[in-house]
PDB file of N, CA and C in Angstrom:
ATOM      1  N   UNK A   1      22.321  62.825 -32.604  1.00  0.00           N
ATOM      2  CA  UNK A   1      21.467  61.823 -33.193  1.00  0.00           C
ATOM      3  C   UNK A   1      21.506  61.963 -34.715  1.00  0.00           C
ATOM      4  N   UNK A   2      21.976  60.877 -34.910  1.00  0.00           N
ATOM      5  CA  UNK A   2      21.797  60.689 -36.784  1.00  0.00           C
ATOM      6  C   UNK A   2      20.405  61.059 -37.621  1.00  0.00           C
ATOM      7  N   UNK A   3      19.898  61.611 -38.287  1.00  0.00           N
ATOM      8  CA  UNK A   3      18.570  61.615 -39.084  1.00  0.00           C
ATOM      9  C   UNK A   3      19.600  60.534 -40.983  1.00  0.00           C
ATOM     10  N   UNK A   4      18.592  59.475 -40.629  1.00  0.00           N
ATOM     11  CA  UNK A   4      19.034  58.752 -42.239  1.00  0.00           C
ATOM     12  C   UNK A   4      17.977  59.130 -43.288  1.00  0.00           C
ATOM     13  N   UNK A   5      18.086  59.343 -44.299  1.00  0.00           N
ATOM     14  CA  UNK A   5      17.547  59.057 -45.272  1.00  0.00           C
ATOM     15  C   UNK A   5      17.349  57.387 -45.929  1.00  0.00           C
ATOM     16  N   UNK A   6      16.223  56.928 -47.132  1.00  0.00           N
ATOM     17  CA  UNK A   6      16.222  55.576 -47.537  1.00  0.00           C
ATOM     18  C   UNK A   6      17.221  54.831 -47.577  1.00  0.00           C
ATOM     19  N   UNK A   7      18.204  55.399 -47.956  1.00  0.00           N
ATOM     20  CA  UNK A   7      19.584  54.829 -48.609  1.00  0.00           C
ATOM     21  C   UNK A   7      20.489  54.565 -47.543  1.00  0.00           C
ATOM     22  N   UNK A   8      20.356  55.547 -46.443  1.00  0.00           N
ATOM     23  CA  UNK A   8      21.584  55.526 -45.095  1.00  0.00           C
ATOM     24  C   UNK A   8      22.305  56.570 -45.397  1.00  0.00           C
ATOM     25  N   UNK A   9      22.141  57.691 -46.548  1.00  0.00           N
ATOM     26  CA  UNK A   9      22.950  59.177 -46.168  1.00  0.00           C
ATOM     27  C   UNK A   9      22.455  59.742 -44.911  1.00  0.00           C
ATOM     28  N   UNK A  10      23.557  60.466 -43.885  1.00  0.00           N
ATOM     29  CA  UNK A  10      23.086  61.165 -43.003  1.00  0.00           C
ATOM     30  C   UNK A  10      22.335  62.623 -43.277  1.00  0.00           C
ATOM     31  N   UNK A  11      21.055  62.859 -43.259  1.00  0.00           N
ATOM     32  CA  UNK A  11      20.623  64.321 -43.100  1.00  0.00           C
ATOM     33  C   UNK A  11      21.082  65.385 -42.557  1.00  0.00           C
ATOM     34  N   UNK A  12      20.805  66.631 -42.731  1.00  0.00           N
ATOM     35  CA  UNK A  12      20.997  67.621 -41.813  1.00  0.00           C
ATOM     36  C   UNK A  12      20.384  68.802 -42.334  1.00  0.00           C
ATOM     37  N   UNK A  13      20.532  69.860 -41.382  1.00  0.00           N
ATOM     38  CA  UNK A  13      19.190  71.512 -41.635  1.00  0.00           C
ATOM     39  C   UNK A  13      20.304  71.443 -43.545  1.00  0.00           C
ATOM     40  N   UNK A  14      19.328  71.996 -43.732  1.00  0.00           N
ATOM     41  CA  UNK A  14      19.406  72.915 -45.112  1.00  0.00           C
ATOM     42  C   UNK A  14      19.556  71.923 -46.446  1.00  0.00           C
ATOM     43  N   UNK A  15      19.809  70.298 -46.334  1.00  0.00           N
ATOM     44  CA  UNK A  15      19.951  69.862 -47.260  1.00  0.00           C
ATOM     45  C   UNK A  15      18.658  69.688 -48.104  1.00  0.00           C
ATOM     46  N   UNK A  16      18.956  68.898 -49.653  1.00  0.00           N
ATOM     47  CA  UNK A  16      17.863  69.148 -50.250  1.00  0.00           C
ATOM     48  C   UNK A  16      17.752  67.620 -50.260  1.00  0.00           C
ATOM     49  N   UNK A  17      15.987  67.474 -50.452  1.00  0.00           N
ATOM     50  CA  UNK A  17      15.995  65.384 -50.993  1.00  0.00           C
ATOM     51  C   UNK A  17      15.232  65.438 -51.887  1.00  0.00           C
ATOM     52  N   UNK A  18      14.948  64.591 -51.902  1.00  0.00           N
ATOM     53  CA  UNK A  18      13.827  64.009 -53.076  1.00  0.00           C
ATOM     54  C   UNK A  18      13.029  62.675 -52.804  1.00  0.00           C
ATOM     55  N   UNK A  19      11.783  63.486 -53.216  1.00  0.00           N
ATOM     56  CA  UNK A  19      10.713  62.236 -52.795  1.00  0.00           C
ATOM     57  C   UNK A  19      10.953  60.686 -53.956  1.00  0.00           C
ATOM     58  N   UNK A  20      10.882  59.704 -53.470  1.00  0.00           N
ATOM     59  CA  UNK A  20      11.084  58.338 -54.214  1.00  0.00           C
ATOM     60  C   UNK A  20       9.730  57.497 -54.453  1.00  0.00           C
ATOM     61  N   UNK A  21       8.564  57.857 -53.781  1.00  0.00           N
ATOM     62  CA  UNK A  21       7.074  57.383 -54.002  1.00  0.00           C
ATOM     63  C   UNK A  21       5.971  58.102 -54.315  1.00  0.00           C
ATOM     64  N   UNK A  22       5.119  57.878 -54.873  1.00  0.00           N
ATOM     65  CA  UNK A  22       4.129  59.234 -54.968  1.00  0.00           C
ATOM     66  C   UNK A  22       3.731  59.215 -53.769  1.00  0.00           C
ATOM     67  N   UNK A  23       3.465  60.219 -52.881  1.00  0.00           N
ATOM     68  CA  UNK A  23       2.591  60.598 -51.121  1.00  0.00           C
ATOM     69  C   UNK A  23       1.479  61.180 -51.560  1.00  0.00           C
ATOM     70  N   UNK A  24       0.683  60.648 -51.121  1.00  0.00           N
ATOM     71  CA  UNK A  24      -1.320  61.515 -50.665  1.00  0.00           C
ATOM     72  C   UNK A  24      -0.837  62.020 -49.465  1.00  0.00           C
ATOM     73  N   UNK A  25      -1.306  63.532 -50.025  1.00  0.00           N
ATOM     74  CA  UNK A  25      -1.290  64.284 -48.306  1.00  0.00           C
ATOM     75  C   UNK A  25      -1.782  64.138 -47.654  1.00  0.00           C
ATOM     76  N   UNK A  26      -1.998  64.043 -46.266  1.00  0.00           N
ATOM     77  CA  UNK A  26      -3.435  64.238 -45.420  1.00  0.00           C
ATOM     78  C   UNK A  26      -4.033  65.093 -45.438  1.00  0.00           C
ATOM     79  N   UNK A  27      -5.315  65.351 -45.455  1.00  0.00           N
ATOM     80  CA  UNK A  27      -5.903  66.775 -45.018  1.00  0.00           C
ATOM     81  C   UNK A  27      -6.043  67.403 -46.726  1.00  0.00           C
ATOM     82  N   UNK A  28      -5.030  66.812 -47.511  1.00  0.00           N
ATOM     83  CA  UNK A  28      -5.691  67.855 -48.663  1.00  0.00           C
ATOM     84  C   UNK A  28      -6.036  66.705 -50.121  1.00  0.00           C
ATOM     85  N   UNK A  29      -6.376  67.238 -50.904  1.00  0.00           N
ATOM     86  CA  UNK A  29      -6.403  66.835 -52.121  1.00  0.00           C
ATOM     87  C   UNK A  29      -4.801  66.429 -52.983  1.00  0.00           C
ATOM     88  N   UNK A  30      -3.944  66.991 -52.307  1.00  0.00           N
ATOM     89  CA  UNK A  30      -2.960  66.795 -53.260  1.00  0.00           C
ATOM     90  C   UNK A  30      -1.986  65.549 -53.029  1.00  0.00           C
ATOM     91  N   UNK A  31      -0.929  65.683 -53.906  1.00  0.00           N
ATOM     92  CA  UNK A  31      -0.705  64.255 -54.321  1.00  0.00           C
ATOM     93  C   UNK A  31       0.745  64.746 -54.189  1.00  0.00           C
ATOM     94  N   UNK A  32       1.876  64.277 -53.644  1.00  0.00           N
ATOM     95  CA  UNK A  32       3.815  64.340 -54.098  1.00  0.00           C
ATOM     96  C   UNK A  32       4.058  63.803 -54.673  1.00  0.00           C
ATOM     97  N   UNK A  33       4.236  64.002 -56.383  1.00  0.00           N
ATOM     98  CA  UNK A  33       4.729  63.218 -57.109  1.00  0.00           C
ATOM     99  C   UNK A  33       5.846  62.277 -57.162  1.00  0.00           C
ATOM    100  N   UNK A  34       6.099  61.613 -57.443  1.00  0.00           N
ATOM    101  CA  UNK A  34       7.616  60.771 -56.973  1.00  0.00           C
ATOM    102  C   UNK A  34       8.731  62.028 -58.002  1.00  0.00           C
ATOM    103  N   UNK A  35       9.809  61.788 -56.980  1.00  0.00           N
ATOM    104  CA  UNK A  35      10.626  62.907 -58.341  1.00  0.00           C
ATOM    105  C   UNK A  35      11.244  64.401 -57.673  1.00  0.00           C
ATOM    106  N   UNK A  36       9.415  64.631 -56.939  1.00  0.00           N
ATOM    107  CA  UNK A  36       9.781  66.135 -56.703  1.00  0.00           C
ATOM    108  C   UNK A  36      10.825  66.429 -55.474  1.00  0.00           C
ATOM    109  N   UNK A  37      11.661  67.633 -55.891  1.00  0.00           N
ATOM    110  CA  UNK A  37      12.746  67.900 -55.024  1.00  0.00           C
ATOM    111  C   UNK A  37      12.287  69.181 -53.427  1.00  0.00           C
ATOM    112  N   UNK A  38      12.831  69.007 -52.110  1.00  0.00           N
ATOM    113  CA  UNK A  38      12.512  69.760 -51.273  1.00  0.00           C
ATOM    114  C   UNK A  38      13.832  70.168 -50.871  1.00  0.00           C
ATOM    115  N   UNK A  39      13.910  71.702 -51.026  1.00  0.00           N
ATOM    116  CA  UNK A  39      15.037  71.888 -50.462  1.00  0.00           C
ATOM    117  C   UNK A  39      15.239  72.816 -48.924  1.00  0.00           C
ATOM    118  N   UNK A  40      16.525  72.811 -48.440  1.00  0.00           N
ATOM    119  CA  UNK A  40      16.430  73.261 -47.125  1.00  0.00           C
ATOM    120  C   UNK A  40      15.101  72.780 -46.376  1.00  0.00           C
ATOM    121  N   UNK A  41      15.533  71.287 -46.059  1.00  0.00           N
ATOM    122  CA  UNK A  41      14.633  70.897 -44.804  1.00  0.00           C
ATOM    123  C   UNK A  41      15.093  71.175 -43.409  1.00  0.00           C
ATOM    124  N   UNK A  42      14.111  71.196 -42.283  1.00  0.00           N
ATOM    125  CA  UNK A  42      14.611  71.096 -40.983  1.00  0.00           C
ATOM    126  C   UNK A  42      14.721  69.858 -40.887  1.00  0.00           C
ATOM    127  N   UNK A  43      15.606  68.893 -39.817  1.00  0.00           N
ATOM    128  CA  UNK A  43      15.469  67.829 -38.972  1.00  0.00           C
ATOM    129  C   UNK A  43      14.892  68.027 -37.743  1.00  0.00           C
ATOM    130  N   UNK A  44      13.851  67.239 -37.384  1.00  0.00           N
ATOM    131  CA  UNK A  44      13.199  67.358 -36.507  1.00  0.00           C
ATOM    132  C   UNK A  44      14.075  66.377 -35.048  1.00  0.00           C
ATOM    133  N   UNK A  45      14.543  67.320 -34.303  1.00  0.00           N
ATOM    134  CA  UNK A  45      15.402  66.294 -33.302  1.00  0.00           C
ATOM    135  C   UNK A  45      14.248  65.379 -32.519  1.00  0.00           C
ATOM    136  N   UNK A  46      13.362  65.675 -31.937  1.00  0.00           N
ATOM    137  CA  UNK A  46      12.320  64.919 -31.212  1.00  0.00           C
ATOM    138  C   UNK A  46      12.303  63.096 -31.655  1.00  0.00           C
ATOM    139  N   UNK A  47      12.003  63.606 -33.131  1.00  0.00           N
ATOM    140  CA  UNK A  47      12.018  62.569 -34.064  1.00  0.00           C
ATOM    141  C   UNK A  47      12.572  62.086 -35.374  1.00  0.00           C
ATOM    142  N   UNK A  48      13.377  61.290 -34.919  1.00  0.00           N
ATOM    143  CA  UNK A  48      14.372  60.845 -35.921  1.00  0.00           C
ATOM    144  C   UNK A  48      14.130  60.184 -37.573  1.00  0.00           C
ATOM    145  N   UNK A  49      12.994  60.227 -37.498  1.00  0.00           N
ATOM    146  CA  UNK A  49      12.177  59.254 -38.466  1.00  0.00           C
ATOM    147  C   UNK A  49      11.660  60.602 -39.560  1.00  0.00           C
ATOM    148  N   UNK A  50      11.481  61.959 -39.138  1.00  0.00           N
ATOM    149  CA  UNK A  50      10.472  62.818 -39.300  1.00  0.00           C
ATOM    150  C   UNK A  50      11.432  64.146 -40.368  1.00  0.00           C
ATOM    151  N   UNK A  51      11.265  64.914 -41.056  1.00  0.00           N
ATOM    152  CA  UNK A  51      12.011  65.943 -41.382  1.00  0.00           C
ATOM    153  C   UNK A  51      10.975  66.808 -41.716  1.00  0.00           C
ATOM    154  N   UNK A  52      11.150  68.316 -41.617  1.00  0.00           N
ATOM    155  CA  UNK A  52      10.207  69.380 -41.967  1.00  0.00           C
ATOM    156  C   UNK A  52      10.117  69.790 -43.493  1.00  0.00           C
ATOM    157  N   UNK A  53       9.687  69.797 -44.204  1.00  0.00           N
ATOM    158  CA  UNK A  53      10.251  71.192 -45.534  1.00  0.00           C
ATOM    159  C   UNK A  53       8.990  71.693 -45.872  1.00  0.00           C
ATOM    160  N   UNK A  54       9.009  73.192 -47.093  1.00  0.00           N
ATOM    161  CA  UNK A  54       8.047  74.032 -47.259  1.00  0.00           C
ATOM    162  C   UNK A  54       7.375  73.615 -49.190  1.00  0.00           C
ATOM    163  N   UNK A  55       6.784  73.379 -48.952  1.00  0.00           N
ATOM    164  CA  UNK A  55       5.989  73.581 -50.427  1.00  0.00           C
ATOM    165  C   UNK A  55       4.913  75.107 -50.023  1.00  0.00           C
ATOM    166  N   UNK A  56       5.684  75.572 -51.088  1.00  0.00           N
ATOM    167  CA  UNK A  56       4.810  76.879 -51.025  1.00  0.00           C
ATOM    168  C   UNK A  56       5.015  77.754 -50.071  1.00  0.00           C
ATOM    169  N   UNK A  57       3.625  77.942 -49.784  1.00  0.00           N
ATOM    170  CA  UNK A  57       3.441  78.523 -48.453  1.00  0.00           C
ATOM    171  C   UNK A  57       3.352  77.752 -46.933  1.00  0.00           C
ATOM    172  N   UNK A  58       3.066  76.523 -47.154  1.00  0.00           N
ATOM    173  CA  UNK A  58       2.682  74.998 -46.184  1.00  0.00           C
ATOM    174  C   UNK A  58       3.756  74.685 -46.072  1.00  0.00           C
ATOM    175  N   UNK A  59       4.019  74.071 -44.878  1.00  0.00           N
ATOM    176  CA  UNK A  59       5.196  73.275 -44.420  1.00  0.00           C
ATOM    177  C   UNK A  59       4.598  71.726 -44.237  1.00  0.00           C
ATOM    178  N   UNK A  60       5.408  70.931 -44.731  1.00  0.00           N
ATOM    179  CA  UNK A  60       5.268  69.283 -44.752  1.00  0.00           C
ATOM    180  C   UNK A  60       6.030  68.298 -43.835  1.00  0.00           C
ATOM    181  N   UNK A  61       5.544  67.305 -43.248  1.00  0.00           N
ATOM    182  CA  UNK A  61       6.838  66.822 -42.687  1.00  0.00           C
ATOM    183  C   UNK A  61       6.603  65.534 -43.248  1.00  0.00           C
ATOM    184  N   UNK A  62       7.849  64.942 -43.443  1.00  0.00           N
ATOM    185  CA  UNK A  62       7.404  63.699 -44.630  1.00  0.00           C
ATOM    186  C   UNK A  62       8.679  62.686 -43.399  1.00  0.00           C
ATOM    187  N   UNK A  63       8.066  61.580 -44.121  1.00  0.00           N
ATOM    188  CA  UNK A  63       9.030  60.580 -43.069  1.00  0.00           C
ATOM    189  C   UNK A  63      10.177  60.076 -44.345  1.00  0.00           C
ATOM    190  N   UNK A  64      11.145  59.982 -43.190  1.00  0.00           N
ATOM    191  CA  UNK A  64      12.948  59.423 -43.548  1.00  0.00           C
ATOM    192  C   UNK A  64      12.681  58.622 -44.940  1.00  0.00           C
ATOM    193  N   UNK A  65      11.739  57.559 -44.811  1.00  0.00           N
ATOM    194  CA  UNK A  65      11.790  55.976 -45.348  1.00  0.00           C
ATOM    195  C   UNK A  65      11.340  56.319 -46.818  1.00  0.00           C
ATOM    196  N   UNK A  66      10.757  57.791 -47.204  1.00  0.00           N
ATOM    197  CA  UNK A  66      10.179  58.073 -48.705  1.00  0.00           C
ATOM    198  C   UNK A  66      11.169  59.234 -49.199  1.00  0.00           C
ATOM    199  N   UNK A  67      12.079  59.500 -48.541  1.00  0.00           N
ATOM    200  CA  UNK A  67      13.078  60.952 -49.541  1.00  0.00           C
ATOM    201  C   UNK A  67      14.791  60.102 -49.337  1.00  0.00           C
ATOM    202  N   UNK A  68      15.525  60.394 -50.500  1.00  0.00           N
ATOM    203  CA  UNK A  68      16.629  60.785 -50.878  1.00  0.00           C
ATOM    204  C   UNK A  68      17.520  62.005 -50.845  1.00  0.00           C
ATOM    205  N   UNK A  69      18.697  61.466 -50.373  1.00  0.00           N
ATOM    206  CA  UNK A  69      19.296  63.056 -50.559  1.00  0.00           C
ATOM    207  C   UNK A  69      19.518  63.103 -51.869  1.00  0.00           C
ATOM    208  N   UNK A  70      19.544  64.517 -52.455  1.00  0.00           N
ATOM    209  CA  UNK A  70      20.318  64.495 -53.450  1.00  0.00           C
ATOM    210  C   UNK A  70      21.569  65.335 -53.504  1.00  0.00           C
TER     211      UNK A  70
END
């Protein structure tokens, strides 16, 4: 199963993207600036739409339709 990014690059474990909108987290106060880079994400096979990565200590899962590869 393909995981796409906005553009139609194919994803995969370890690549890096970049967020393209600012995101409000759920659950917290904070904010993803547009810009910021995540590297070594998981792909979530279940869901194709979905990818894992770590800020910090927290793990995020942000959807396909707001990151870029870079």
């Amino acid at each position: 199963m393909n995981v796409k990014d906005s553009n139609g690059a194919v994803l995969a474990d370890g690549d890096s993207v970049q967020v393209i909108k600012d995101l409000k987290v759920k659950g917290s106060s904070q904010t993803l600036k547009r810009g910021s880079i995540f590297k070594s994400i998981r792909v979530d096979e279940d869901n194709p739409e979905e990818v894992e990565c770590r800020d910090g200590r927290s793990t995020l899962v942000l959807k396909t339709c707001f990151i870029k590869k870079v």
